[in-house]
Protein backbone atom coordinates (compact mmCIF):
# COMPACT_ATOMS: atom_id res chain seq x y z
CA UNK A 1 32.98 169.20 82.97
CA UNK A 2 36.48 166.98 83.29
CA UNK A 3 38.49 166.44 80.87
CA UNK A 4 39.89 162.91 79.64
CA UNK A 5 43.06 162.47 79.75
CA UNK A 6 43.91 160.54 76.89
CA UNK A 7 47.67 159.88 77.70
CA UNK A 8 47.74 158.17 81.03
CA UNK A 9 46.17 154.58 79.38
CA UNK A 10 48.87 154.52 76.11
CA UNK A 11 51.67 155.57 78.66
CA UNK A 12 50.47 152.69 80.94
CA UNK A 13 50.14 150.53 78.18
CA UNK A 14 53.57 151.08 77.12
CA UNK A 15 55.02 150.85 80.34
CA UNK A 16 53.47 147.37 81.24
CA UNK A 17 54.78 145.82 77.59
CA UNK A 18 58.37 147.73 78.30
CA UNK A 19 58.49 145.60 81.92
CA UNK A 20 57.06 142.46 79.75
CA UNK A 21 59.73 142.83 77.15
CA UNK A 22 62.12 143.13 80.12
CA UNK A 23 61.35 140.45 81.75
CA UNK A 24 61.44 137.96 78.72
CA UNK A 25 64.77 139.28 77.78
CA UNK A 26 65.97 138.69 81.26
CA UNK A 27 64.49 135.02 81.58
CA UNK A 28 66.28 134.64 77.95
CA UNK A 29 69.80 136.07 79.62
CA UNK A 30 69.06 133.24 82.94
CA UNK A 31 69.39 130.40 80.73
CA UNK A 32 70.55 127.98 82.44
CA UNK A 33 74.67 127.37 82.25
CA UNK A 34 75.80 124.43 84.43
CA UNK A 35 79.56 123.31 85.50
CA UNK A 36 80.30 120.48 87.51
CA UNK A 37 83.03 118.37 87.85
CA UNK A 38 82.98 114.53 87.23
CA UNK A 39 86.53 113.73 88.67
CA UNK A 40 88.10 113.85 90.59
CA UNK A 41 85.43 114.04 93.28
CA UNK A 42 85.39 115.68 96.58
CA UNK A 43 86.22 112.58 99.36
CA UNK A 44 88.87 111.37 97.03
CA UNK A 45 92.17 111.08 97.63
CA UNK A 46 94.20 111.95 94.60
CA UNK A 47 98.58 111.36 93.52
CA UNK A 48 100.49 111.34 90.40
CA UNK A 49 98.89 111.44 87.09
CA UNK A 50 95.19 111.68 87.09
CA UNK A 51 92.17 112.89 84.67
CA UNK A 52 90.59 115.89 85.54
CA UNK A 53 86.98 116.11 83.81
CA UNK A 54 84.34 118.23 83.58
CA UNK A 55 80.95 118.73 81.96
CA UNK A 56 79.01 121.96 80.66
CA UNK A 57 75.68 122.11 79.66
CA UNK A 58 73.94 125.32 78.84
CA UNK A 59 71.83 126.85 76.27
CA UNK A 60 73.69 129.06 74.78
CA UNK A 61 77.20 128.03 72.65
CA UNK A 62 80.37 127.88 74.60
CA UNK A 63 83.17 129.90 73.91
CA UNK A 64 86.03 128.16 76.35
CA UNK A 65 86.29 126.18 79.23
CA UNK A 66 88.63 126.61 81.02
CA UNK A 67 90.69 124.15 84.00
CA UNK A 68 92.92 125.02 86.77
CA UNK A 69 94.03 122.85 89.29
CA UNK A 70 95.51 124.96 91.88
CA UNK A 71 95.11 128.41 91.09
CA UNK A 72 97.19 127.17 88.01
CA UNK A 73 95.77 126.73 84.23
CA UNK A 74 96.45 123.51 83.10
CA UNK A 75 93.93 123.66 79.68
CA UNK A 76 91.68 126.26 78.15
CA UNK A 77 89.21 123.74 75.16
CA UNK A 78 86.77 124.82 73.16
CA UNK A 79 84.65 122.04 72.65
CA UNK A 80 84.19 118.46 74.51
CA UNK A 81 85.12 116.21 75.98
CA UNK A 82 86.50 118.67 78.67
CA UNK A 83 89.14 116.55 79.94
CA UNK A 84 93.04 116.64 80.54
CA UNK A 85 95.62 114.38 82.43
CA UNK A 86 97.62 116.52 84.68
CA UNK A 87 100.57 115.46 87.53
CA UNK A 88 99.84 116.35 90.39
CA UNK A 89 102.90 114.83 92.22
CA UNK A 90 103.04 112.24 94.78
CA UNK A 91 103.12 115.04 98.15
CA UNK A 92 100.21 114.25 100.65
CA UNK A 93 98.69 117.62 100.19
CA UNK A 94 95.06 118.98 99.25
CA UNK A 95 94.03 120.04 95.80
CA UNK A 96 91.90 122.36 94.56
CA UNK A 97 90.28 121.61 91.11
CA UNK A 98 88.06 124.92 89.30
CA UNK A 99 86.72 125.12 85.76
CA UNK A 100 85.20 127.95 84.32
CA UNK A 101 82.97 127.95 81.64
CA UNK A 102 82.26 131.36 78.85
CA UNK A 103 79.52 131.67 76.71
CA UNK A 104 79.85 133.31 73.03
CA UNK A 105 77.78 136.24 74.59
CA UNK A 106 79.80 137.07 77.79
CA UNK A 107 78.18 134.65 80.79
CA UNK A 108 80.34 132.41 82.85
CA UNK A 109 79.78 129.75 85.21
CA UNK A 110 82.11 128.03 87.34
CA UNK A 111 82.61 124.70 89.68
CA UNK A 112 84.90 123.74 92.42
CA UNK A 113 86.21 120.76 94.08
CA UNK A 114 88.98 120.47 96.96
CA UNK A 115 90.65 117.02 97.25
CA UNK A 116 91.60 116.21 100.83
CA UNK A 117 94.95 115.18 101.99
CA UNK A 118 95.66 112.25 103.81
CA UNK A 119 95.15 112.72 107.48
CA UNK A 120 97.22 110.43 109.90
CA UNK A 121 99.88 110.83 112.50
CA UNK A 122 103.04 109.92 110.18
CA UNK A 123 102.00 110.21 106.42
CA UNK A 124 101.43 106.69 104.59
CA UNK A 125 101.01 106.55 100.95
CA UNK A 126 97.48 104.22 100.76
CA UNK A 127 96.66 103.51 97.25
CA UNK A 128 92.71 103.13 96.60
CA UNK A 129 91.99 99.45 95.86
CA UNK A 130 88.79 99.40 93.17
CA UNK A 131 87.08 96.20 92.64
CA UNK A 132 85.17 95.72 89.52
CA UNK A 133 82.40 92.94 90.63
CA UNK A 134 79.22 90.99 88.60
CA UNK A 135 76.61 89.89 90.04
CA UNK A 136 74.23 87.44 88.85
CA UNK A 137 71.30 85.06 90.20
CA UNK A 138 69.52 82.72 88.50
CA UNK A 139 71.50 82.96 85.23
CA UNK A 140 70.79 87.45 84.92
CA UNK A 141 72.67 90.35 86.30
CA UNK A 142 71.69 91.60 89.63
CA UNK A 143 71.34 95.42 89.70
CA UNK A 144 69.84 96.64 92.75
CA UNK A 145 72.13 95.58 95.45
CA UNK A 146 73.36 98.58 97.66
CA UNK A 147 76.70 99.42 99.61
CA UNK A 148 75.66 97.97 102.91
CA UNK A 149 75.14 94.74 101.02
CA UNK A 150 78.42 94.18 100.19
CA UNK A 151 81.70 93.25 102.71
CA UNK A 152 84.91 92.98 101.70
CA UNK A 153 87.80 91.19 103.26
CA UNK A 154 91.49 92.25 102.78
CA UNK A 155 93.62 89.09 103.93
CA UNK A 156 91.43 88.23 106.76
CA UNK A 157 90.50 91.43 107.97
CA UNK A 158 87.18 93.40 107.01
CA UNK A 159 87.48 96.70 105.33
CA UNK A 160 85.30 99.93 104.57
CA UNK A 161 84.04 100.20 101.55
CA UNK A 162 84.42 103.94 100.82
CA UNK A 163 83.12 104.49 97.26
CA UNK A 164 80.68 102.93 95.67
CA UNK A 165 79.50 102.79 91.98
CA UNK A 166 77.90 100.95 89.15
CA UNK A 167 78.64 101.29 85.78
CA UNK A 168 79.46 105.15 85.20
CA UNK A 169 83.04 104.47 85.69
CA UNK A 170 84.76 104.87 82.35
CA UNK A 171 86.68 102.07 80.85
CA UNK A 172 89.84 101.44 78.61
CA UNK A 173 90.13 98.78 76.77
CA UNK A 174 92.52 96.48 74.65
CA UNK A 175 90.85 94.82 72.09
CA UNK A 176 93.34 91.87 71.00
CA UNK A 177 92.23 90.10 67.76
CA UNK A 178 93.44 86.72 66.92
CA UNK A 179 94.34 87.27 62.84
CA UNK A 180 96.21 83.87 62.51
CA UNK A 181 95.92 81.94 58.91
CA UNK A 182 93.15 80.01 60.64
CA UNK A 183 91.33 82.72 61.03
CA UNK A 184 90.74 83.45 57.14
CA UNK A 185 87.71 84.47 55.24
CA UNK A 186 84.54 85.02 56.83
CA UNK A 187 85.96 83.77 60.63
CA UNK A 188 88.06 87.38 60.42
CA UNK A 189 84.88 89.02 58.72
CA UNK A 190 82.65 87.70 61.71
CA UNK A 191 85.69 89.09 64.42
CA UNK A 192 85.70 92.19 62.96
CA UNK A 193 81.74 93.02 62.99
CA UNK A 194 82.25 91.63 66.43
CA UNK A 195 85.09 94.67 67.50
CA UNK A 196 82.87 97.33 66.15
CA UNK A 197 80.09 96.23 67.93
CA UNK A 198 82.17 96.82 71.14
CA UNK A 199 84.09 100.10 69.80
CA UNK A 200 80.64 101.52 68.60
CA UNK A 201 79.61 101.21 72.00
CA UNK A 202 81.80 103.57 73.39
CA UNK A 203 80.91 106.51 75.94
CA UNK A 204 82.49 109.71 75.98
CA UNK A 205 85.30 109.00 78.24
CA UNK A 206 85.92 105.30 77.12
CA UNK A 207 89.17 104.74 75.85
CA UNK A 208 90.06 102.08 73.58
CA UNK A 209 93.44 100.40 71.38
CA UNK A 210 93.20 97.78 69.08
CA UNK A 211 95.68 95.39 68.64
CA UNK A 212 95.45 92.83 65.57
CA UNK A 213 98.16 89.92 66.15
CA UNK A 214 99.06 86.24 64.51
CA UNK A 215 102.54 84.78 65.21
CA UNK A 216 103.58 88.78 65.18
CA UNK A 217 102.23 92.09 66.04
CA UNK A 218 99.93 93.03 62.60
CA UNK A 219 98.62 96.41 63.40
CA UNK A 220 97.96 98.36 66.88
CA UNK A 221 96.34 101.36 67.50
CA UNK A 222 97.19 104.22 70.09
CA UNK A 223 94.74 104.29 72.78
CA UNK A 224 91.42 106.55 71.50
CA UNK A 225 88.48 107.55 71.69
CA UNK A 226 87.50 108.18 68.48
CA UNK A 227 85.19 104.79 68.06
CA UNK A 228 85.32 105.43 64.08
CA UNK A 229 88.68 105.98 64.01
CA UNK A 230 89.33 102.70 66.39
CA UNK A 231 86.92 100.51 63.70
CA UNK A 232 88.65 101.93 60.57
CA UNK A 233 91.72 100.17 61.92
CA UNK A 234 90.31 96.57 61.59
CA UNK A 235 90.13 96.69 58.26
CA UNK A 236 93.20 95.93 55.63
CA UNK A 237 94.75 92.99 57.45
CA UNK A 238 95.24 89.54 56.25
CA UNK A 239 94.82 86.69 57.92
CA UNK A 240 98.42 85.14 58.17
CA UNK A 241 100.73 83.26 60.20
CA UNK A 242 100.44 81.25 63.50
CA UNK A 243 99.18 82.54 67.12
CA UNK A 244 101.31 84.29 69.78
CA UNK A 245 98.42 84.55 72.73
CA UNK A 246 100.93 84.76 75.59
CA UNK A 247 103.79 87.61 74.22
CA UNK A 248 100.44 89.53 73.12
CA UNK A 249 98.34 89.07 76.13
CA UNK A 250 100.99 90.20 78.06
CA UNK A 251 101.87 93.38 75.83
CA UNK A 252 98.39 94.32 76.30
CA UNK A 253 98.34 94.38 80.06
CA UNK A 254 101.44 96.10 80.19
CA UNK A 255 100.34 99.12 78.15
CA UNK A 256 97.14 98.95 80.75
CA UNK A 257 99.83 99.87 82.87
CA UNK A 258 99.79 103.69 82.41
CA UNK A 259 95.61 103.48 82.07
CA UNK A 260 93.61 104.83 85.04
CA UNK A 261 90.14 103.72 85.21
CA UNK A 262 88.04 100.33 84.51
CA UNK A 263 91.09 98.61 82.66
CA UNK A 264 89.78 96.02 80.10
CA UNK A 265 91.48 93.18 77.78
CA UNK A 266 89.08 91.92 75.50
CA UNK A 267 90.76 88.25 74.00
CA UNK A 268 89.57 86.81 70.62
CA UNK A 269 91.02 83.69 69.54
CA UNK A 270 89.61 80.35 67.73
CA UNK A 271 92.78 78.47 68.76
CA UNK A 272 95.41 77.91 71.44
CA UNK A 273 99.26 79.35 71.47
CA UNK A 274 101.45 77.77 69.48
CA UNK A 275 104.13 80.55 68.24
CA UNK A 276 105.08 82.77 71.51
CA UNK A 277 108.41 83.04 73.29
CA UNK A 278 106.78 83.86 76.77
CA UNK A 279 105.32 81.35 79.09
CA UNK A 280 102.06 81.52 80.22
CA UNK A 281 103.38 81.56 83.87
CA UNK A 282 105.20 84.89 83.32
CA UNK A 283 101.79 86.10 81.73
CA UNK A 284 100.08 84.94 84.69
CA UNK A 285 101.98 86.46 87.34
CA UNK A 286 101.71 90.10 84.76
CA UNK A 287 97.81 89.60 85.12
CA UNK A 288 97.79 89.23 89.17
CA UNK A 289 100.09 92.42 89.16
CA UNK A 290 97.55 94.35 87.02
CA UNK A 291 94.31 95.87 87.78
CA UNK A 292 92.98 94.47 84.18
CA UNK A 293 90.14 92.70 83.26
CA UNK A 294 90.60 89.21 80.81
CA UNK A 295 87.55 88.47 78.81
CA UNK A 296 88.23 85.73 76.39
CA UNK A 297 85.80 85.03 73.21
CA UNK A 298 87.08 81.65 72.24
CA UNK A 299 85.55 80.01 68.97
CA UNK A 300 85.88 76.55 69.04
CA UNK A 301 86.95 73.84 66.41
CA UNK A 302 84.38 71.50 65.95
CA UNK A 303 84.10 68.29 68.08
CA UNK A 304 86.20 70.94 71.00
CA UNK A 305 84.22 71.02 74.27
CA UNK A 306 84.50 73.74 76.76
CA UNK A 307 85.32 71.50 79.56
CA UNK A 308 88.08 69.30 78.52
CA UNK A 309 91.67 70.43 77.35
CA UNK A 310 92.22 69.84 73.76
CA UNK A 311 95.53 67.61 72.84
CA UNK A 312 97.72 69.16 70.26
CA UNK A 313 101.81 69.37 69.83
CA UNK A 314 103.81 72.01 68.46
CA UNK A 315 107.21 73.26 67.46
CA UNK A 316 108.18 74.15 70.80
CA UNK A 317 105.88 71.80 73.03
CA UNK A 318 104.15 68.80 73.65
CA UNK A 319 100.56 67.45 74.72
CA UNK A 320 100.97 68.45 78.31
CA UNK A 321 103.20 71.45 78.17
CA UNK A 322 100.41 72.82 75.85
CA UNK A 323 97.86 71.60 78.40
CA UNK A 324 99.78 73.24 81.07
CA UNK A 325 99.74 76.70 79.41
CA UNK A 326 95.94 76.56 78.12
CA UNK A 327 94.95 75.91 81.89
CA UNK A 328 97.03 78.62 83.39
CA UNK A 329 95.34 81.06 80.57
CA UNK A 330 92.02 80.25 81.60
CA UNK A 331 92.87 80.23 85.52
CA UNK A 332 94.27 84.00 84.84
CA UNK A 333 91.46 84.95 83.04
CA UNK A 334 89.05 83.85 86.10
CA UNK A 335 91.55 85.35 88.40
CA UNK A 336 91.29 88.26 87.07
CA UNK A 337 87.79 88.70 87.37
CA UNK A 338 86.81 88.36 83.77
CA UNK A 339 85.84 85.56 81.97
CA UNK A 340 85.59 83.02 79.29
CA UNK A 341 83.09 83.32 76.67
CA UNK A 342 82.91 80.02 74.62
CA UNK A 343 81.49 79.84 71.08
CA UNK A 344 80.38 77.28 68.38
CA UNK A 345 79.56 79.21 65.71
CA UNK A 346 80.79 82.58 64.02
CA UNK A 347 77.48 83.88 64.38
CA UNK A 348 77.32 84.21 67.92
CA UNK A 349 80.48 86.93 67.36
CA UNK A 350 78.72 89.96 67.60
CA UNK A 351 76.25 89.00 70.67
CA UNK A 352 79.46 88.31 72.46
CA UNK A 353 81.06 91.30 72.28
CA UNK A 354 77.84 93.26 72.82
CA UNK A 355 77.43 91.14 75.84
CA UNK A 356 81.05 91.75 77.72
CA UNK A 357 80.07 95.29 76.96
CA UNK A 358 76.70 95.23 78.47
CA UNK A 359 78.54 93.21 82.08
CA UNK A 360 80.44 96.24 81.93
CA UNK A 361 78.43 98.80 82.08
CA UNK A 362 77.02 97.09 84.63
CA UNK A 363 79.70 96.00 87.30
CA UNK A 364 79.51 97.41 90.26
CA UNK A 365 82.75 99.23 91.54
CA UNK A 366 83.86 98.84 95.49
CA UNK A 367 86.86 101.10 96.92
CA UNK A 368 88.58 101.06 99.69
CA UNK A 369 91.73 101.34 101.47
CA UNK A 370 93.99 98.77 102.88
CA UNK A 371 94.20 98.28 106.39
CA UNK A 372 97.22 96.15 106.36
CA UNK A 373 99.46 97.58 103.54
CA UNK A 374 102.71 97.46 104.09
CA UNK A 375 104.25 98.26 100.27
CA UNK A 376 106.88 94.66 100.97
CA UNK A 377 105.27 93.61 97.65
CA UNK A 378 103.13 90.61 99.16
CA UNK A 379 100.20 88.82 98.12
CA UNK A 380 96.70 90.11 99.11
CA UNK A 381 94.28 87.95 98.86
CA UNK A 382 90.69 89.87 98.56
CA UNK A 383 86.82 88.42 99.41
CA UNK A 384 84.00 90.20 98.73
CA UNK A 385 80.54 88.74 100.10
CA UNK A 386 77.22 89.33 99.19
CA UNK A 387 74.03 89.72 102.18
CA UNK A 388 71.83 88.32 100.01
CA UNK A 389 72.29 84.35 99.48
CA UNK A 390 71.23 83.57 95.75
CA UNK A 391 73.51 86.28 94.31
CA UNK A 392 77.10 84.86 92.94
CA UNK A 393 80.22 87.53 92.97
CA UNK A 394 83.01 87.59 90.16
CA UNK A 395 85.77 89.57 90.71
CA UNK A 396 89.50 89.77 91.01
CA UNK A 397 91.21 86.91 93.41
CA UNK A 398 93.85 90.26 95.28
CA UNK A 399 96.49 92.84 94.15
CA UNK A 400 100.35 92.76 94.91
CA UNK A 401 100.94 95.21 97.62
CA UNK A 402 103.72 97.29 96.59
């Protein structure tokens, strides 16, 4: 007669629920943690001061992140946006970019990018030239055009076109409110639902000032991008005084300056300049040296048409001096590769600010380096053609090559 052994089933029982329980808990530990990093990127080319960002997604919370560029620490955060501006000099050397990522239970992750130098016989400092460019047919945006169906022509000469994006490119922006004594009561009310419309559509690494002017600077913001923060700041200020469009255009694209990425003025006025002590020429010749966008939202008075130059005199010029410097405005704005958004009503604010947002978002962005630059400071006059016929470009008219 055998005899049962009772023990062999409950210990294999036990073991197969012990290898179960193990092999949840390990599937639980290989959550997924992923590091990558947005910029720089790999084929790029990078001098001076630039933003190094990253991203981290992962299950479980994060304890630090940390980012070294060059064996070096340059930031440890703790939450996002894991970002930081660091100098990297202007040597013609590679770079190596690393961030490391910690959970609150002890896992890491890490990602790493090396930036090439510059490889030619004698070294050349070659900036990147980025072109922002729209493209519509028929009255819409055209979204599905690809790198191969763009050229672009540097002063004559055709170039390659060595990155190439649509709308993921983050933006700073200047938003430059008009707050003159005609724009009292509900006119302000209407600009100001208008900005927050733009500021509340913000991405993560959008960057934003706002500037509120008349015949004087009324209130500006440092550049954010804290979109509640940015919105909080249009309220409090009266409407007052006359408008200074020129000196505060110009401020604007001068604090672009220091900016990297899609650089942005967004203009609202109901009126012309009347008030400032710089000519529009000077402004003008600031725009063509900057890598800024103009959009201008201009409200018109009634009986105003968007083709014909209205006649007015003021304190410091006459009918065609005032002409003159409305003309050059709106010739800097095209040349920019913005444009000019003309209203009737007050009602239309908000649409129009949604709407520069949404052309945006989606631009696409062309770069490439010169094969002519010479750094004398000269003009360079830039074409960029489209393969397919119905589809219109908009973009900047060239860059001074310094």
């Amino acid at each position: 007669m055998r005899r049962r052994r009772a023990g062999r089933p409950v210990a294999g029982r036990a073991l197969g629920l012990a290898f179960a329980l193990t092999t949840i808990a390990a599937a639980a530990v290989a959550a997924p943690l992923e590091v990558w990093i947005e910029r720089p990127r790999s084929a790029e080319f990078v001098f001076g001061r630039i933003d190094f960002v990253a991203r981290v997604v992962g299950e479980e919370p994060i304890a630090r992140v940390e980012l070294l560029v060059d064996g070096r620490s340059v930031a440890t955060l703790v939450r996002p946006p894991y970002r930081v501006e660091v100098d990297l000099g202007n040597d013609n050397v590679e770079h190596q970019f690393e961030v490391v990522a910690h959970t609150t239970r002890g896992r890491t992750a890490a990602a790493r990018v090396v930036t090439p130098k510059l490889q030619v016989d004698d070294v050349v400092e070659v900036e990147l030239q980025q072109l922002y460019v729209t493209a519509t047919a028929f009255g819409r945006r055209v979204l599905d055009l690809r790198r191969e169906d763009f050229r672009i022509h540097d002063r004559g000469k055709r170039q390659k076109i060595v990155t190439f994006e649509r709308g993921d490119v983050p933006l700073t922006a200047v938003v430059l409110l008009d707050c003159s004594l005609s724009m009292r009561g509900e006119r302000l009310a209407a600009a100001r639902r208008g900005a927050r419309v733009f500021l509340k559509g913000m991405r993560e690494l959008d960057e934003a000032e706002v500037v509120l002017f008349s015949d004087r600077m009324l209130r500006s913001t440092a550049f954010s991008g804290d979109a509640a923060a940015l919105k909080a700041a249009l309220d409090g200020v009266t409407a007052s005084g006359g408008t200074a469009i020129n000196d505060h255009l110009f401020l604007a694209l001068q604090r672009l300056d220091t900016r990297q990425g899609r650089r942005v003025v967004v203009l609202f006025s109901d009126g012309s300049d009347v008030h400032s002590v710089l000519e529009m020429e000077q402004v003008a010749d600031k725009a063509k040296g900057s890598q800024a966008l103009i959009y201008w939202i201009h409200l018109m008075e009634e009986g105003e048409s968007a083709e014909e130059l209205p006649s007015y005199r003021s304190s410091w010029r006459g009918v065609a001096d005032n002409q003159r410097e409305l003309r050059q405005l709106r010739e800097a704005v095209g040349e920019s590769g913005g444009r000019i958004q003309f209203l009737t009503s007050i009602d239309q604010l908000e649409d129009a600010f949604a709407e520069i947002l949404a052309e945006l978002r989606e631009q696409y962005v062309l770069g490439y380096y010169p094969t002519d630059d010479r750094g004398d400071g000269s003009w360079h006059k830039v074409r960029v053609q489209v393969s397919r016929p119905e589809v219109e470009l908009r973009t900047r008219g060239g860059y001074y090559d310094f």
